[in-house]
Protein backbone atom coordinates (compact mmCIF):
# COMPACT_ATOMS: atom_id res chain seq x y z
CA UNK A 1 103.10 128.88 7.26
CA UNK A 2 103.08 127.48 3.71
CA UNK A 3 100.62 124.66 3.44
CA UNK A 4 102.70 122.60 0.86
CA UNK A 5 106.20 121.15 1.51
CA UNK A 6 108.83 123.93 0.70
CA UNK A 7 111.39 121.54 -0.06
CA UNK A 8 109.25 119.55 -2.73
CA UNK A 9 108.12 122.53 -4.18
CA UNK A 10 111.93 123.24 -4.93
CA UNK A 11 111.96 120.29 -7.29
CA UNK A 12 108.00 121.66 -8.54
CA UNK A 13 106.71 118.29 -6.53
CA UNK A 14 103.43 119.36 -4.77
CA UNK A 15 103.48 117.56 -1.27
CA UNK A 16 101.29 118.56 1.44
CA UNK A 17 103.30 119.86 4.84
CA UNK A 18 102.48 117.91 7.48
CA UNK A 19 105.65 118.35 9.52
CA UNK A 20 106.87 121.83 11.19
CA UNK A 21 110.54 122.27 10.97
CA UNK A 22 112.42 124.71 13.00
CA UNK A 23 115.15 126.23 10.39
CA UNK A 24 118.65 127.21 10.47
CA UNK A 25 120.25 124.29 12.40
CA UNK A 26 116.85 124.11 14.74
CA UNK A 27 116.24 125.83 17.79
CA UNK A 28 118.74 123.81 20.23
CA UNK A 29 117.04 124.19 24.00
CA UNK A 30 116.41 127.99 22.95
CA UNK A 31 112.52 128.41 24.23
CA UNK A 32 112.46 131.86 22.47
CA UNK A 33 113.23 130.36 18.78
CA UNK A 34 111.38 127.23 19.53
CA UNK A 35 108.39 129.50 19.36
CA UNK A 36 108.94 132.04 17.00
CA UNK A 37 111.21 130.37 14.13
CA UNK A 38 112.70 130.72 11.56
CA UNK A 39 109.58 127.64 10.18
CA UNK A 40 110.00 125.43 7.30
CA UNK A 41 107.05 123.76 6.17
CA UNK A 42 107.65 120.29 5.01
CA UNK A 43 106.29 116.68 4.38
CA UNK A 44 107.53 114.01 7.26
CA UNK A 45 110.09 112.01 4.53
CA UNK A 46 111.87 115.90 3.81
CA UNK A 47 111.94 116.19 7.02
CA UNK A 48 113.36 112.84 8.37
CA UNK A 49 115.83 113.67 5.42
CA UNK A 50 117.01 116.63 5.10
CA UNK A 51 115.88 118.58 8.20
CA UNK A 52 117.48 116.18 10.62
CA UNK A 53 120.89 116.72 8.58
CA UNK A 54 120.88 120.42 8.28
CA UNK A 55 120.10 120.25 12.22
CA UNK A 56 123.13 118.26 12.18
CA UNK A 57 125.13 120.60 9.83
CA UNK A 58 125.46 118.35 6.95
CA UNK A 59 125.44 119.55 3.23
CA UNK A 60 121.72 118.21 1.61
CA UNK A 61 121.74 118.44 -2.07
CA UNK A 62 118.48 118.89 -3.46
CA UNK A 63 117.65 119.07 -7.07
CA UNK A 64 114.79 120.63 -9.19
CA UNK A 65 112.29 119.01 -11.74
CA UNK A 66 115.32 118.56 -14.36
CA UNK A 67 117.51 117.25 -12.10
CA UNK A 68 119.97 120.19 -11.78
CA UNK A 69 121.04 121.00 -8.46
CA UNK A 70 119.43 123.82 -6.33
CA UNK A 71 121.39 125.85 -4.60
């Protein structure tokens, strides 16, 4: 697991990760991808963000230091 937020780092913010997040669309009731992954280390606010709308299958936009869009 990455110790800094991997979203933040995207835009070359260095957050700490304080918040697991269970990637691609989360792991739904499945026990064996709650436990293995795929991880994301972020920061709670990322999270709250844009972890809970990915989950949800919503487009998040983020953007790097120069405010071009990443993606």
């Amino acid at each position: 697991m990455q110790p800094l937020c991997e979203y933040c780092l995207q835009s070359e913010i260095v957050e700490p990760a304080t918040v697991v997040h269970h990637g691609e669309g989360g792991h739904k009731g499945n026990e064996h991808k709650f436990w293995t992954g795929p991880f994301v280390s972020l920061c709670k606010p990322c999270h709250d963000r844009d972890g809970q709308r990915e989950d949800l299958g919503q487009t998040v936009i983020r953007f790097d230091a120069e405010g071009w869009p990443i993606g």
